[in-house]
PDB file of N, CA and C in Angstrom:
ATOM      1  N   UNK A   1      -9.492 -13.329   5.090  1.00  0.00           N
ATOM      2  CA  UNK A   1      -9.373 -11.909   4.810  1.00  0.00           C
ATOM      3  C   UNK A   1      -8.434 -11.729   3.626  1.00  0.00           C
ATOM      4  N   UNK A   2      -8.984 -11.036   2.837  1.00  0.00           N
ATOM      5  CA  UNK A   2      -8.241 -10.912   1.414  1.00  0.00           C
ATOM      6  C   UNK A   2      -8.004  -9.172   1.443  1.00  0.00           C
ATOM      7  N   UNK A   3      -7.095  -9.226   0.858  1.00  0.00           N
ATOM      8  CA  UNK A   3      -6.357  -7.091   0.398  1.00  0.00           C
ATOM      9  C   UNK A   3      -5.776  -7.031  -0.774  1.00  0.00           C
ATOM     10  N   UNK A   4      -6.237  -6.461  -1.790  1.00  0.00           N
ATOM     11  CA  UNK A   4      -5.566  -6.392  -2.587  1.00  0.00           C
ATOM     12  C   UNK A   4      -4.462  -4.964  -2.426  1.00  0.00           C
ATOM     13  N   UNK A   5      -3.626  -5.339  -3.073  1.00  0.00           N
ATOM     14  CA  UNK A   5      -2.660  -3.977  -2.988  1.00  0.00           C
ATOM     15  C   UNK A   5      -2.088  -3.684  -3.563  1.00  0.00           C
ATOM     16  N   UNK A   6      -1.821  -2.299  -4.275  1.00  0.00           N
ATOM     17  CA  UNK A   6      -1.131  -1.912  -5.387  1.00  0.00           C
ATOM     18  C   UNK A   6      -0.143  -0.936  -5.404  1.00  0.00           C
ATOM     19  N   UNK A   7       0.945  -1.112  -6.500  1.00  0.00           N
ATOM     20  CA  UNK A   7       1.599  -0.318  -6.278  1.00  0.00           C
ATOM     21  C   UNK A   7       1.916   0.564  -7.908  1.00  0.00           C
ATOM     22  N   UNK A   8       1.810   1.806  -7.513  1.00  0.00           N
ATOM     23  CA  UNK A   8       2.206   2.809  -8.410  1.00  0.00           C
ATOM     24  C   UNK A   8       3.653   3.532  -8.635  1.00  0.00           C
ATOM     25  N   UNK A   9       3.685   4.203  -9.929  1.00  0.00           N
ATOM     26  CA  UNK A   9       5.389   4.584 -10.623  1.00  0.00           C
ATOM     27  C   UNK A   9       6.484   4.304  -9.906  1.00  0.00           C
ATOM     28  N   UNK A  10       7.027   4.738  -8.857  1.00  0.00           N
ATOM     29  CA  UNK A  10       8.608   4.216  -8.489  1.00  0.00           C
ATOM     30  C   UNK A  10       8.243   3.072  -7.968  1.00  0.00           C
ATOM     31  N   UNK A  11       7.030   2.688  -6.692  1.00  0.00           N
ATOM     32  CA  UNK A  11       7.287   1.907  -6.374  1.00  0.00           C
ATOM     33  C   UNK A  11       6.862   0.581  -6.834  1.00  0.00           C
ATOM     34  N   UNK A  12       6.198   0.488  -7.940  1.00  0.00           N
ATOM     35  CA  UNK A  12       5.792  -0.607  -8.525  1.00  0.00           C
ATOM     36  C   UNK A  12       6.899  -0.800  -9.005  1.00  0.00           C
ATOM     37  N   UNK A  13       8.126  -0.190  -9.800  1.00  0.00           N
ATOM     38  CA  UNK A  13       9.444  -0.663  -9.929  1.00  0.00           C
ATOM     39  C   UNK A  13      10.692  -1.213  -8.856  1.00  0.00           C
ATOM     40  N   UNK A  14      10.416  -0.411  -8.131  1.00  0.00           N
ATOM     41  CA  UNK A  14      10.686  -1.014  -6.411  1.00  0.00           C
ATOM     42  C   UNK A  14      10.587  -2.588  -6.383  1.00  0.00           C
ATOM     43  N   UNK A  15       9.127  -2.736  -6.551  1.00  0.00           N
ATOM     44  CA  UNK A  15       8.486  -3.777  -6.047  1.00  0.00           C
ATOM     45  C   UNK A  15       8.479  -4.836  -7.167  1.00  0.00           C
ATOM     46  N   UNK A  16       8.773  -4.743  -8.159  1.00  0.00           N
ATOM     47  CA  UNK A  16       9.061  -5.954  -9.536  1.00  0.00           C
ATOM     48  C   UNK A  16       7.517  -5.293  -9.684  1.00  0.00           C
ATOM     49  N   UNK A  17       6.757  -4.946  -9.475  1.00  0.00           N
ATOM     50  CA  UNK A  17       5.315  -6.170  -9.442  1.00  0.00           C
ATOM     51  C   UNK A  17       4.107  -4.617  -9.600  1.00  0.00           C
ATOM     52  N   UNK A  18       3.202  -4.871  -9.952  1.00  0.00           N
ATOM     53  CA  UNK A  18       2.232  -4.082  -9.856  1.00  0.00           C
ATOM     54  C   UNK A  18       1.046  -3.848  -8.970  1.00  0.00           C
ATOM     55  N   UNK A  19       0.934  -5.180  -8.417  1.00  0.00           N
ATOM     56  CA  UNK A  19      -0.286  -5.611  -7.308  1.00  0.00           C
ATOM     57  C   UNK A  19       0.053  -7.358  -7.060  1.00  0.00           C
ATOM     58  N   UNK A  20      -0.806  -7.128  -5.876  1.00  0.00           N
ATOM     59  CA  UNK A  20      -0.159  -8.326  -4.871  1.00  0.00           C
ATOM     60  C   UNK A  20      -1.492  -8.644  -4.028  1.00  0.00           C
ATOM     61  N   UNK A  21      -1.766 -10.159  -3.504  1.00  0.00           N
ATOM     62  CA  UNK A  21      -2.791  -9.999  -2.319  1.00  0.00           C
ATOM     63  C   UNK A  21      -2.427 -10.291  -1.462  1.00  0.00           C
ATOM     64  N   UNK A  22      -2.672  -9.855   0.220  1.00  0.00           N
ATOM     65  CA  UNK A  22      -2.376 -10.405   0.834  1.00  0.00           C
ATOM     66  C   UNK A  22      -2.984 -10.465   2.447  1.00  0.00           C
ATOM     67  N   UNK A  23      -3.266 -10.844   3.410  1.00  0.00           N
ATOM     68  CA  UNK A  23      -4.217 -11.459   4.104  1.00  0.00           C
ATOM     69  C   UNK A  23      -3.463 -11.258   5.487  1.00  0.00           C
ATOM     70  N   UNK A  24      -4.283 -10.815   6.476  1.00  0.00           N
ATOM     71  CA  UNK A  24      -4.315 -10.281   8.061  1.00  0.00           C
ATOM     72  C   UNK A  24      -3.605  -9.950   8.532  1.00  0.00           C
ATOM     73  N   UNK A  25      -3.773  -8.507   7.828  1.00  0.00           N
ATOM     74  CA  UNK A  25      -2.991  -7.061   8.239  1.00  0.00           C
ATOM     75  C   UNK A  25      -3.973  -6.604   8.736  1.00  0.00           C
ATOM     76  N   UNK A  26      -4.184  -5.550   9.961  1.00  0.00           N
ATOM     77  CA  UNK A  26      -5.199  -4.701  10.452  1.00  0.00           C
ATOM     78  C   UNK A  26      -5.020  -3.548  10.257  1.00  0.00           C
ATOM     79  N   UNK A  27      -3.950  -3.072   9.443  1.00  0.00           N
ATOM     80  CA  UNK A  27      -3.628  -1.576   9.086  1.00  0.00           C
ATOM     81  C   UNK A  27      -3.064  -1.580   7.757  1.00  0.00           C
ATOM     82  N   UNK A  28      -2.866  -0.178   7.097  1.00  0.00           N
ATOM     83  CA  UNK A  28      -2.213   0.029   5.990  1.00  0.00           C
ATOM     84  C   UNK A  28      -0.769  -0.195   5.842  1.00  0.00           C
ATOM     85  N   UNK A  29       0.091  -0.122   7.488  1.00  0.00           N
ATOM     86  CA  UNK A  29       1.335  -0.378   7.565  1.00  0.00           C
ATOM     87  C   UNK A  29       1.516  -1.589   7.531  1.00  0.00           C
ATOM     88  N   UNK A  30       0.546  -2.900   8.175  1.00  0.00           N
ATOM     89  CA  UNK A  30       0.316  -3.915   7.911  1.00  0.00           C
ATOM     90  C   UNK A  30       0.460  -4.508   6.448  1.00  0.00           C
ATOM     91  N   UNK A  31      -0.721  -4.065   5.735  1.00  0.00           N
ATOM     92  CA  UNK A  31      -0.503  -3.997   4.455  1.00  0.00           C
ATOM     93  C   UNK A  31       1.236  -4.348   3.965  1.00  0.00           C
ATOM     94  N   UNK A  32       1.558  -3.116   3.906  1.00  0.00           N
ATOM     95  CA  UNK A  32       2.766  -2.792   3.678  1.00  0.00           C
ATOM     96  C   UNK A  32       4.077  -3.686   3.813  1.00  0.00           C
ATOM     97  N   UNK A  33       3.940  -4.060   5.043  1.00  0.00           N
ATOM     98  CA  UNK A  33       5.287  -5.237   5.499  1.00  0.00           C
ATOM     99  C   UNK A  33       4.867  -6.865   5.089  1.00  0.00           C
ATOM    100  N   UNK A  34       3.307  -6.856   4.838  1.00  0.00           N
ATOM    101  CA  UNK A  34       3.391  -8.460   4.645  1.00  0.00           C
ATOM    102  C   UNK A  34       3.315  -8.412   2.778  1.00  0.00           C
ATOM    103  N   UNK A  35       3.143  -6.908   1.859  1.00  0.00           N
ATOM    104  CA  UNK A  35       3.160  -7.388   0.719  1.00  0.00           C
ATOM    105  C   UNK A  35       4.526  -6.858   0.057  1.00  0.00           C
ATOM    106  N   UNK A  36       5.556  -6.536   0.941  1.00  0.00           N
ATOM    107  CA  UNK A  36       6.825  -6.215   0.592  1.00  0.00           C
ATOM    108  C   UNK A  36       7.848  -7.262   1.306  1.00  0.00           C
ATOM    109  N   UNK A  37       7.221  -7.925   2.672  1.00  0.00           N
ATOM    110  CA  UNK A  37       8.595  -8.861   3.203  1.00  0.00           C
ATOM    111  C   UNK A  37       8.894  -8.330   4.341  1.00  0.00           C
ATOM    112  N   UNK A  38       8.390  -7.267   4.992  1.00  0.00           N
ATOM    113  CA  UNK A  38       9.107  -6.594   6.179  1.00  0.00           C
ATOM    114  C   UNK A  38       9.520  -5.065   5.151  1.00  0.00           C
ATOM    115  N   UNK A  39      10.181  -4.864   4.124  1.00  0.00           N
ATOM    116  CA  UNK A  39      10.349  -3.905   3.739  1.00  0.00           C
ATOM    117  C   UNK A  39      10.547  -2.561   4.725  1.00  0.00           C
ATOM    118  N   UNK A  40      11.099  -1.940   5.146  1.00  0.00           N
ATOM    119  CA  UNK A  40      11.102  -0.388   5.416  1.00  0.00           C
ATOM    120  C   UNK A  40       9.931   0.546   3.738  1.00  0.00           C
ATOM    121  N   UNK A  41       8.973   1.362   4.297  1.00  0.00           N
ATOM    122  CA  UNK A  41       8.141   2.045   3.092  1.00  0.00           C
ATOM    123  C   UNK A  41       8.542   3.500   2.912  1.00  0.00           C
ATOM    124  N   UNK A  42       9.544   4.028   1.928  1.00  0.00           N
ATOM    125  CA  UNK A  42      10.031   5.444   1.592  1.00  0.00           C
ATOM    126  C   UNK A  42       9.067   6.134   2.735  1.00  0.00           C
ATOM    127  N   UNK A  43       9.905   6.853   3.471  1.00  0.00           N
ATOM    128  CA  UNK A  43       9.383   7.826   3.965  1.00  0.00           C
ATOM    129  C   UNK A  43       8.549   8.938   3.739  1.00  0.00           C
ATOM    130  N   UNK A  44       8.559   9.193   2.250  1.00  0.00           N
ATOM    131  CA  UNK A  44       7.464   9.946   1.468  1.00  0.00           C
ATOM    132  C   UNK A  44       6.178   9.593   0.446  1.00  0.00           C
ATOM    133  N   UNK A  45       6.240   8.256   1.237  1.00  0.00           N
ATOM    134  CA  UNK A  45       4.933   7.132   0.336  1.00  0.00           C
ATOM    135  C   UNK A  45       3.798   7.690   0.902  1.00  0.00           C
ATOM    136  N   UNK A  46       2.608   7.704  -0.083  1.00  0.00           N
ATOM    137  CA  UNK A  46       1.628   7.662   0.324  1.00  0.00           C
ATOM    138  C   UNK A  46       0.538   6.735  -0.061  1.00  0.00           C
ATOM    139  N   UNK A  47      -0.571   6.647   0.830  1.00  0.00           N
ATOM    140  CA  UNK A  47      -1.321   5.403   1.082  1.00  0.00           C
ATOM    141  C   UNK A  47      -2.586   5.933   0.753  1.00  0.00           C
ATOM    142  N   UNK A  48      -3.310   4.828   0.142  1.00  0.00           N
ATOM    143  CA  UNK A  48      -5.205   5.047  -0.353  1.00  0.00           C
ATOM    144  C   UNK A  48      -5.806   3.852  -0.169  1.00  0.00           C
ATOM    145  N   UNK A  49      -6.698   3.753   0.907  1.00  0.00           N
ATOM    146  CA  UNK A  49      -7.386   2.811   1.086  1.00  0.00           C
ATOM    147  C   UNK A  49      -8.895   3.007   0.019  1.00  0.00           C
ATOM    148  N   UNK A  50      -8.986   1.997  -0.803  1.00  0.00           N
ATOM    149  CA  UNK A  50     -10.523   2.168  -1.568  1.00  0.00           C
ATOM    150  C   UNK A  50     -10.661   3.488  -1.818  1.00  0.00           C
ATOM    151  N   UNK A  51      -9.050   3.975  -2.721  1.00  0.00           N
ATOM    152  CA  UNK A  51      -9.485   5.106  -3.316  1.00  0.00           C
ATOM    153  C   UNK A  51      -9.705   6.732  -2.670  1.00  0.00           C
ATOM    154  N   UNK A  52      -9.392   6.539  -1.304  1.00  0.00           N
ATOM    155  CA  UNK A  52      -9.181   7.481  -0.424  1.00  0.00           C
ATOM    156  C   UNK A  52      -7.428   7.786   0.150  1.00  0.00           C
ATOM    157  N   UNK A  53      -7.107   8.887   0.606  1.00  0.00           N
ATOM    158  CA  UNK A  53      -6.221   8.961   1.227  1.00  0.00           C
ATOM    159  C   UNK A  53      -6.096   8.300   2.613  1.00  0.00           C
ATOM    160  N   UNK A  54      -4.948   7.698   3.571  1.00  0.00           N
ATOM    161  CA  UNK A  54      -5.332   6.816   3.995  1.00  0.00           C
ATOM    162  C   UNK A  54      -3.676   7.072   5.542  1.00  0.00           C
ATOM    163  N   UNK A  55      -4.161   7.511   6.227  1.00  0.00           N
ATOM    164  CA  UNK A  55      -2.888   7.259   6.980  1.00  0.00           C
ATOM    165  C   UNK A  55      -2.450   5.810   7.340  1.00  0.00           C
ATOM    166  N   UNK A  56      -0.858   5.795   7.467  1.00  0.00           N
ATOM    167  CA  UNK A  56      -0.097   4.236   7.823  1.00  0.00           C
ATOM    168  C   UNK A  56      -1.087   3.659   8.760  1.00  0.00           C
ATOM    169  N   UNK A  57      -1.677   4.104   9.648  1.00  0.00           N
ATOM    170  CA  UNK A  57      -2.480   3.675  11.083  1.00  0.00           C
ATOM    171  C   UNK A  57      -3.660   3.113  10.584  1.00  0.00           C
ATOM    172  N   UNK A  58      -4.536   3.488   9.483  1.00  0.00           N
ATOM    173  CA  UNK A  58      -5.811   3.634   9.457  1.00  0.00           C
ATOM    174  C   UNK A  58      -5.879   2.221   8.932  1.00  0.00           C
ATOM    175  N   UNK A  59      -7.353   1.796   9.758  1.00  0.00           N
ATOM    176  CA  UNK A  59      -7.716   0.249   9.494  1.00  0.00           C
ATOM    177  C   UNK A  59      -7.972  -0.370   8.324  1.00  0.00           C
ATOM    178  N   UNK A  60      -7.902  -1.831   8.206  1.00  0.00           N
ATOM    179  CA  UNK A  60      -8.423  -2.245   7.046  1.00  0.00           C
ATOM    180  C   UNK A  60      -9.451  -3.125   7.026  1.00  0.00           C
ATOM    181  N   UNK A  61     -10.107  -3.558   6.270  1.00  0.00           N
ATOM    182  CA  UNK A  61     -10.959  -5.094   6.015  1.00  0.00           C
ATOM    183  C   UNK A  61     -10.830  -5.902   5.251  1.00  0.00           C
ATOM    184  N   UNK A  62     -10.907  -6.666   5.193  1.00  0.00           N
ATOM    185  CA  UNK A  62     -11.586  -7.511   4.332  1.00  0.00           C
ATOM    186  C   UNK A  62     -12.212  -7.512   2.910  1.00  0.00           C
ATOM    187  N   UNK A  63     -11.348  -7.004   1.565  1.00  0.00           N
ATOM    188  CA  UNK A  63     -12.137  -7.220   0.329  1.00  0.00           C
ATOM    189  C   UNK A  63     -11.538  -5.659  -0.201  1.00  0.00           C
ATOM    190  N   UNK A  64     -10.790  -4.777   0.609  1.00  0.00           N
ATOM    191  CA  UNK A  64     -10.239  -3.426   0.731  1.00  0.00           C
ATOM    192  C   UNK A  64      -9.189  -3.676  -0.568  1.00  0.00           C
ATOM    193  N   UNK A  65      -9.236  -2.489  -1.140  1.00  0.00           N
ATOM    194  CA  UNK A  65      -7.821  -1.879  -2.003  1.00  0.00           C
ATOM    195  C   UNK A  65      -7.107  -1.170  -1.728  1.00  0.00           C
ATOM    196  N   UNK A  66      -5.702  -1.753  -1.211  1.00  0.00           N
ATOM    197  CA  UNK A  66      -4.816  -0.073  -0.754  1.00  0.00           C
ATOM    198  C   UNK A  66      -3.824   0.489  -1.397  1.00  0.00           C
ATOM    199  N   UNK A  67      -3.398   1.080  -1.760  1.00  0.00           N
ATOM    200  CA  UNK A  67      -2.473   1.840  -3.028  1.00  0.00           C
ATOM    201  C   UNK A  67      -1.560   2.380  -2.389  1.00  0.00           C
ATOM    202  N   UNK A  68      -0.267   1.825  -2.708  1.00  0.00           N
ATOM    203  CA  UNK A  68       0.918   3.213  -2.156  1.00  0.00           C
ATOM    204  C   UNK A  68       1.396   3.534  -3.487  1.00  0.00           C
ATOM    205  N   UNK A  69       1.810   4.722  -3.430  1.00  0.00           N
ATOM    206  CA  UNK A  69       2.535   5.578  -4.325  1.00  0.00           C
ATOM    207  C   UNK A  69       3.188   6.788  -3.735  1.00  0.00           C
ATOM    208  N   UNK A  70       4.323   6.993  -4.649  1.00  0.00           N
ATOM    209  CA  UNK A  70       4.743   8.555  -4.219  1.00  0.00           C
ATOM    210  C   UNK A  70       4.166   9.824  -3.983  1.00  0.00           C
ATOM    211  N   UNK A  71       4.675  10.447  -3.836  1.00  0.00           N
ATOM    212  CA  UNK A  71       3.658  11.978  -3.756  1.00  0.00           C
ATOM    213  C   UNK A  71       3.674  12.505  -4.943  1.00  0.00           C
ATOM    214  N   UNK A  72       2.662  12.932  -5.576  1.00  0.00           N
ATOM    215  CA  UNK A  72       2.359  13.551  -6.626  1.00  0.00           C
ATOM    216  C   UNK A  72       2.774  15.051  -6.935  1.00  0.00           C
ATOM    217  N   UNK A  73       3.661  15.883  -7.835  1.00  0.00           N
ATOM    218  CA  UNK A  73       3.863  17.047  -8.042  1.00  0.00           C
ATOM    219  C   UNK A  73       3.549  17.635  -9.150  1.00  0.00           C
ATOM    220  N   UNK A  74       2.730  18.906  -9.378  1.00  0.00           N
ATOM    221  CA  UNK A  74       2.910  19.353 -10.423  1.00  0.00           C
ATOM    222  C   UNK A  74       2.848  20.679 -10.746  1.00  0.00           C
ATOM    223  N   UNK A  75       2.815  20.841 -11.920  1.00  0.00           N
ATOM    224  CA  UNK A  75       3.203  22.215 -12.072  1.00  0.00           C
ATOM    225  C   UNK A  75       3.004  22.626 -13.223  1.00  0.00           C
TER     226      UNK A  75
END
């Protein structure tokens, strides 16, 4: 099982790194702790599985893209 995962503006600086792969997570929070280390994820991150919005809970597969980034504001 392969995931790619990416990370956008703060937290790709956060993270050194821009994208990462990484393998058998069954969730987006999953995701999260095996391509950060355990990491705690800002409490105001948000998640996109394949380009969708994506709650921490919601499942993954196999060959999936999941994106965290901050929340977007504008004005």
């Amino acid at each position: 099982m392969s995931i790619q995962v990416r990370f956008f503006a703060s937290l790709r600086e956060q993270q050194g790194r821009e994208q990462t792969v990484v393998s058998g997570a069954a969730d987006v929070a999953g995701v999260w702790a095996a391509a950060t280390e355990g990491a705690e994820p800002p409490a105001n991150a948000l998640a996109a599985v394949n380009m969708a919005y994506a709650d921490w809970d919601s499942p993954v597969a196999d060959g999936d893209e999941v994106a965290f980034f901050p929340p977007v504001t504008g004005g």
